[in-house]
Protein backbone atom coordinates (compact mmCIF):
# COMPACT_ATOMS: atom_id res chain seq x y z
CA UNK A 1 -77.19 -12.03 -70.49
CA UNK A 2 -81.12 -10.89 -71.49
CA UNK A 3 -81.95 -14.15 -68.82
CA UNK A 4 -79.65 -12.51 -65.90
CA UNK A 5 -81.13 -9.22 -66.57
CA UNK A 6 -84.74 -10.11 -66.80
CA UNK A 7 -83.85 -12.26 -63.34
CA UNK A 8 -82.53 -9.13 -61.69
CA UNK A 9 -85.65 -7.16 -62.41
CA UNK A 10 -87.99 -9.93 -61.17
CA UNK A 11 -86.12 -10.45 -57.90
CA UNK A 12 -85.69 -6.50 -57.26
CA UNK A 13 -90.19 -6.38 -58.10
CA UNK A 14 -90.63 -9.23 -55.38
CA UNK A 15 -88.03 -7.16 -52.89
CA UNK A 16 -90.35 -4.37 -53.07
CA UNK A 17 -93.62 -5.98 -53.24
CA UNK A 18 -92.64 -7.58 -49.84
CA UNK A 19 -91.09 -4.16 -48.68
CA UNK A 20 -94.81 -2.93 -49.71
CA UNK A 21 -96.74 -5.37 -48.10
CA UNK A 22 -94.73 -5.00 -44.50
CA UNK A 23 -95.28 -1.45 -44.95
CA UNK A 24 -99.26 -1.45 -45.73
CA UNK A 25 -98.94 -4.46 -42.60
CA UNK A 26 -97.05 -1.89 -40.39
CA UNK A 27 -99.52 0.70 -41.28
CA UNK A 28 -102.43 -1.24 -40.73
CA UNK A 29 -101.37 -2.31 -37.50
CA UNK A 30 -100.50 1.39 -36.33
CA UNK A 31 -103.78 2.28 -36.92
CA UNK A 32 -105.34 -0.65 -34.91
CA UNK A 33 -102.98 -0.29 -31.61
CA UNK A 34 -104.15 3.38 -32.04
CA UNK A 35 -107.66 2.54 -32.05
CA UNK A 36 -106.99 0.34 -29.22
CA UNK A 37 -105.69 2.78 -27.41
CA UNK A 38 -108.34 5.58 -27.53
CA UNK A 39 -111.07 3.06 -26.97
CA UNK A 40 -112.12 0.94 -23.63
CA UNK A 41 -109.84 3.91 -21.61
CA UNK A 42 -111.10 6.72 -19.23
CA UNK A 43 -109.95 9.73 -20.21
CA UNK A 44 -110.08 12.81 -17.59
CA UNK A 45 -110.44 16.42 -18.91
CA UNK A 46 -107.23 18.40 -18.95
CA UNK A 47 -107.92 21.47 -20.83
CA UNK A 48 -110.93 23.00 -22.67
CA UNK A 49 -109.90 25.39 -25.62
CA UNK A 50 -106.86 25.91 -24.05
CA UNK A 51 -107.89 26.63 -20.57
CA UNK A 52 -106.61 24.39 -17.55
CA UNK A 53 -109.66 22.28 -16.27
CA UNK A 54 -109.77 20.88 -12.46
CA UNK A 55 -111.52 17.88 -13.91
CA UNK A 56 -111.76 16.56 -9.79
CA UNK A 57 -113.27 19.41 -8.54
CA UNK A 58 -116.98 17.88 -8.84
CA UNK A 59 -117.46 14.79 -7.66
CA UNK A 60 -117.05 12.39 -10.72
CA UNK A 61 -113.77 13.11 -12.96
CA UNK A 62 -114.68 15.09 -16.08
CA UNK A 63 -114.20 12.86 -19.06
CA UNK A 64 -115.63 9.97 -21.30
CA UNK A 65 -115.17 6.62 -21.67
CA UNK A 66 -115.49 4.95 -25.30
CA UNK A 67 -117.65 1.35 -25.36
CA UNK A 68 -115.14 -1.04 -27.62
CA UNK A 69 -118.51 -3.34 -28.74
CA UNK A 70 -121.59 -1.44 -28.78
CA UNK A 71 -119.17 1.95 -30.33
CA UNK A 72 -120.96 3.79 -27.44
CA UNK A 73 -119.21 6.93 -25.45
CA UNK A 74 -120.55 7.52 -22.14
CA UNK A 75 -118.99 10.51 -20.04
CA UNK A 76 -119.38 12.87 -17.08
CA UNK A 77 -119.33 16.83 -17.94
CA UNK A 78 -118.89 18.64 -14.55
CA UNK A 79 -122.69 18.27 -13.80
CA UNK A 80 -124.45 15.97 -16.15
CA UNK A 81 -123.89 12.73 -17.32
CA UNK A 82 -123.61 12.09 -21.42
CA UNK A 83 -123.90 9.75 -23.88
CA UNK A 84 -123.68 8.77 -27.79
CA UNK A 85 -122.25 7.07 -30.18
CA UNK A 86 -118.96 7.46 -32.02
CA UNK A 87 -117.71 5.86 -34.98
CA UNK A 88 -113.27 5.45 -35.58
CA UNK A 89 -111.99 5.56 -39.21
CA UNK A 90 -108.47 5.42 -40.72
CA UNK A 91 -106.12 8.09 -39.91
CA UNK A 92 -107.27 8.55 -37.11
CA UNK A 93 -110.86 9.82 -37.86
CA UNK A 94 -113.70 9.65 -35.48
CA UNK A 95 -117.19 11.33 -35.47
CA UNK A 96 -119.57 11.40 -32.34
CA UNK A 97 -123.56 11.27 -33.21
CA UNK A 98 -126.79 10.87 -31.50
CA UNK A 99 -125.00 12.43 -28.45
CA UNK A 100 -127.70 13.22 -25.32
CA UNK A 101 -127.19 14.64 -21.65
CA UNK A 102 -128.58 14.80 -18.11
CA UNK A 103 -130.87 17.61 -17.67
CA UNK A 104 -129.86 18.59 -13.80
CA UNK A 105 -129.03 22.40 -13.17
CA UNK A 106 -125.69 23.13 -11.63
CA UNK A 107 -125.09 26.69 -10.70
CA UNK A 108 -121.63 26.29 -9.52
CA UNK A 109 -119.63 25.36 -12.00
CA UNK A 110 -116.83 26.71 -13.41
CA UNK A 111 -116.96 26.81 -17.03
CA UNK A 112 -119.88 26.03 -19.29
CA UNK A 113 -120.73 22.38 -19.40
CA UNK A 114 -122.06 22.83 -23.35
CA UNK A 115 -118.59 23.99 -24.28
CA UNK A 116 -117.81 20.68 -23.77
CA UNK A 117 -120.32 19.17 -25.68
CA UNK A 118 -119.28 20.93 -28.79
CA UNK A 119 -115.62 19.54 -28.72
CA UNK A 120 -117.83 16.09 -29.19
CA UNK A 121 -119.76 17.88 -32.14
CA UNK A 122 -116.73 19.83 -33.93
CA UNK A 123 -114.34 17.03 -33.76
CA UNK A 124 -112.84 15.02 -36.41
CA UNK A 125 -109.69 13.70 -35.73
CA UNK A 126 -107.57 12.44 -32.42
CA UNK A 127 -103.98 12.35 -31.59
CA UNK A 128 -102.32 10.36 -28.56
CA UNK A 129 -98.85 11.53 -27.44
CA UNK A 130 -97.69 9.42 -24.39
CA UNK A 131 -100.77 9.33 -22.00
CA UNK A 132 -102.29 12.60 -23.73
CA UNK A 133 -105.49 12.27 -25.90
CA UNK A 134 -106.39 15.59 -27.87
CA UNK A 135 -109.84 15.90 -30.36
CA UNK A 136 -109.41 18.06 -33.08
CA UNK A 137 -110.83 19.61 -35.83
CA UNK A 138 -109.40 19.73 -39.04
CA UNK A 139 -105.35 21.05 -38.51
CA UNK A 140 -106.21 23.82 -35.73
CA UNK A 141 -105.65 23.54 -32.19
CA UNK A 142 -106.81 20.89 -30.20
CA UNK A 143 -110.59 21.52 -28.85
CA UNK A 144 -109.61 19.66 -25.84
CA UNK A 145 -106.70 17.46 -23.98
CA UNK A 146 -107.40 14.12 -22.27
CA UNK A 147 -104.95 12.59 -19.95
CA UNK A 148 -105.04 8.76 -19.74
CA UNK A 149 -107.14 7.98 -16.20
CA UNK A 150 -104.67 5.95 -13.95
CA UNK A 151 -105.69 2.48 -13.89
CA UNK A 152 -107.07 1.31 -10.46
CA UNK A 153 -109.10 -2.33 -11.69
CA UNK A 154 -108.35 -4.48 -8.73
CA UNK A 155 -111.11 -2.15 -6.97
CA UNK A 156 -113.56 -1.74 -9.37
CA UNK A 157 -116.30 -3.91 -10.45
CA UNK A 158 -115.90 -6.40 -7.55
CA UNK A 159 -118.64 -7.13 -4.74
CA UNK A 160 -117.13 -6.27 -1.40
CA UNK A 161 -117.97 -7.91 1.48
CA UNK A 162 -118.24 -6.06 4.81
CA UNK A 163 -115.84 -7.99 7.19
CA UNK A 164 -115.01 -5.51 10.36
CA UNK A 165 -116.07 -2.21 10.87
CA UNK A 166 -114.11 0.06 13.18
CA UNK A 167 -112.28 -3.27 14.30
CA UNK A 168 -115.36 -5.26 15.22
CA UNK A 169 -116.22 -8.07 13.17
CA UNK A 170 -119.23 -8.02 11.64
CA UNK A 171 -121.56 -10.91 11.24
CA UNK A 172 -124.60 -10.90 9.27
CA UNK A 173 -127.99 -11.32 11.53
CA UNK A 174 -130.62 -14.41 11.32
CA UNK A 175 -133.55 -12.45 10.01
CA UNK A 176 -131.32 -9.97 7.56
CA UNK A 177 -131.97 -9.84 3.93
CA UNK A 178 -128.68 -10.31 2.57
CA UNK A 179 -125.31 -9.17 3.45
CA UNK A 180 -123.89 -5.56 3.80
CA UNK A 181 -122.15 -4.81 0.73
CA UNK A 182 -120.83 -2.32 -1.89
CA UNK A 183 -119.54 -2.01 -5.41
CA UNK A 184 -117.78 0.66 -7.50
CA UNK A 185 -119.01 0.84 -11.27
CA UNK A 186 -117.04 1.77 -13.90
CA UNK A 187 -119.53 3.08 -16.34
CA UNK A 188 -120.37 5.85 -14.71
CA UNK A 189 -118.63 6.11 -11.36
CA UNK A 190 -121.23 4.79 -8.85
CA UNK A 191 -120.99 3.11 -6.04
CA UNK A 192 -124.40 0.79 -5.23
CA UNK A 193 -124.42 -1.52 -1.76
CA UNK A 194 -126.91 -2.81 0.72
CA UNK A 195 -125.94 -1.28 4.60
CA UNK A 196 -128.22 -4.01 6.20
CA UNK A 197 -131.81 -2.93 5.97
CA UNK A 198 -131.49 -0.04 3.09
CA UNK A 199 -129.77 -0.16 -0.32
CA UNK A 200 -127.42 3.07 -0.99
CA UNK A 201 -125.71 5.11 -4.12
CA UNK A 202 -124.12 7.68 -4.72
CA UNK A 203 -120.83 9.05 -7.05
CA UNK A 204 -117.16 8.08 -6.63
CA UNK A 205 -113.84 9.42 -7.46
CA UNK A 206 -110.40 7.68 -7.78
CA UNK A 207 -107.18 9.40 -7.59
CA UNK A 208 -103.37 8.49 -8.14
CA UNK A 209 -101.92 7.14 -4.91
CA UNK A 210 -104.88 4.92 -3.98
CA UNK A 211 -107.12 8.24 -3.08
CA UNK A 212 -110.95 7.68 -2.89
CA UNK A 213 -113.83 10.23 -2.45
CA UNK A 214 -117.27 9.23 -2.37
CA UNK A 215 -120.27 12.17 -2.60
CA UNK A 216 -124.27 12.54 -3.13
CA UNK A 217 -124.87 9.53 -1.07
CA UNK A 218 -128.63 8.47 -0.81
CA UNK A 219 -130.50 5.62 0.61
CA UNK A 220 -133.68 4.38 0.66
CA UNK A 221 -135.74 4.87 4.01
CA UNK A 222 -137.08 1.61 5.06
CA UNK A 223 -137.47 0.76 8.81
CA UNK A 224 -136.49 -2.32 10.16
CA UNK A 225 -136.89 -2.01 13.83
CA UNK A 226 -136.29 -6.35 14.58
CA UNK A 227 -133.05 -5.41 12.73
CA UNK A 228 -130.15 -4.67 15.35
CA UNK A 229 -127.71 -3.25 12.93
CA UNK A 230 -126.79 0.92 13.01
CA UNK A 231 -126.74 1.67 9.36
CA UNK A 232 -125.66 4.91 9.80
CA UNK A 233 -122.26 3.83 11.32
CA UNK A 234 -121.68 2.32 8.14
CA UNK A 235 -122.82 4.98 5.93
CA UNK A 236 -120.36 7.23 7.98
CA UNK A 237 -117.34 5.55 6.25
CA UNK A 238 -117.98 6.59 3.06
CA UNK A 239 -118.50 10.20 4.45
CA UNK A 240 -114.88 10.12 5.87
CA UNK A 241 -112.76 7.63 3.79
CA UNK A 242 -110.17 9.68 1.67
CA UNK A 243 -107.90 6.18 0.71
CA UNK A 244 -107.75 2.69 0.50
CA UNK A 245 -105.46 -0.08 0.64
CA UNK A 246 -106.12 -3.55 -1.12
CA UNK A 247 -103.99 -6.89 -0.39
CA UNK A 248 -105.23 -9.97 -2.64
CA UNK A 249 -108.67 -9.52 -1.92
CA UNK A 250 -109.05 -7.71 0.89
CA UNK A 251 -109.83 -3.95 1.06
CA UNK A 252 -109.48 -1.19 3.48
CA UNK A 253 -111.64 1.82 3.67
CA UNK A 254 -109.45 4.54 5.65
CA UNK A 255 -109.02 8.12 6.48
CA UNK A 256 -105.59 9.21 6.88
CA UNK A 257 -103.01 7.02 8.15
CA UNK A 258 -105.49 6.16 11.19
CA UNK A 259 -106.62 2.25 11.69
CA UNK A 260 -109.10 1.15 8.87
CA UNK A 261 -112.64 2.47 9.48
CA UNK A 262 -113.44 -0.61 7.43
CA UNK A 263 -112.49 -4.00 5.82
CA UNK A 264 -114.21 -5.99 3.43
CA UNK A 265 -113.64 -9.26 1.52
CA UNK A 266 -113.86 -9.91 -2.27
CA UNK A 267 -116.44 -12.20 -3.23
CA UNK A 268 -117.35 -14.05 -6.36
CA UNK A 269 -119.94 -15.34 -8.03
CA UNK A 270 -120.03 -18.40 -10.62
């Protein structure tokens, strides 16, 4: 009878050592689909201290991006560009240090840029509900409310080819340096090309329903005058696009629901 006993109490330790051990597995693995979450993500501004924030309203989306192997944040505050490091801990801790900024002047705005900057220095703690990412400090209110940027990869990072422009195909001249080109990068929303004798950059802006802006477009100013090739016909689609529609690897640059003002191909490098 002792032997059945002592068997009972042995069996009923190794049920809950097991039921332990899932539990301390299912915890652990919360905590790392969490992290996974916050991190490698844009996340746009939604509200600052409880005030509604048009995030779109200049140029670049307001909001930060966190850097999965280097534990870098990089983000755009309304004016200037910012950077750091952060560091994620159990429980959904985090810390930002080291952080620096642009130093450009922007009289326009519509709340105080440094405001934001602070939510980077108070907080201490996330939480993610649905597509929502809120810092916080200590139990208070959240300092400010991320929403999850919508995911638009098949036109990002990719070197696109200039194929037709306003319906006329385009072929690249004997004596040009290379071929006209652009790309949008996703570190800090820029979009670098060549437009057939100058390179060009500027900001970009993605939206939900395929939307595009592009703004603060520069080039250099070299002349090449043995160059046939009106540059500033090309440059004028980025002025005008609002959307863009992509099929495999072809892209269209458009505004409205006219004819494409351009198409380009994918291309890839080994």
């Amino acid at each position: 009878m002792k032997f059945q006993f002592l068997a009972i109490v042995l069996a009923s330790f190794s049920l809950f050592s097991c039921g332990t051990t899932q539990n301390n597995a299912m915890i652990n693995t919360t905590e790392s689909t969490s992290e996974n979450t916050i991190t490698e993500t844009h996340w746009v501004l939604e509200t600052l201290g409880g005030e509604k924030i048009d995030a779109f309203k200049y140029g670049n989306p307001i909001g930060f991006k966190l850097n999965d192997k280097e534990n870098r944040i990089n983000g755009f505050s309304g004016c200037n560009s910012f950077f750091g490091n952060y560091s994620l801990e159990a429980g959904n801790r985090i810390s930002f240090s080291s952080l620096g900024a642009t130093k450009m002047a922007c009289l326009t705005l519509a709340f105080n840029e440094a405001d934001l900057l602070e939510v980077f220095n108070l907080a201490d703690n996330y939480s993610i509900s649905g597509d929502k990412l809120s810092l916080n400090v200590g139990k208070r209110a959240p300092l400010a409310v991320f929403k999850k940027a919508t995911e638009t990869e098949p036109i990002t990072e990719k070197y696109w080819k200039l194929k037709t422009l306003e319906g006329q195909e385009v072929k690249m001249a004997k004596n040009q340096e290379k071929e006209i080109y652009f790309m949008l990068k996703t570190d800090d929303n820029k979009v670098v090309g060549f437009a057939g004798c100058n390179t060009f950059s500027g900001n970009y802006t993605l939206q939900e329903g395929n939307r595009i802006q592009f703004s603060q477009m520069a080039t250099t100013m070299m002349a090449c005058p043995d160059l046939d090739i009106n540059e500033a016909e090309f440059l004028k689609v980025f002025e005008l696009a609002d959307n863009f529609t992509i099929q495999d690897d072809v892209l269209s640059l458009n505004v409205g629901r006219r004819a494409p003002l351009a198409v380009f191909e994918a291309v890839y490098f080994n």
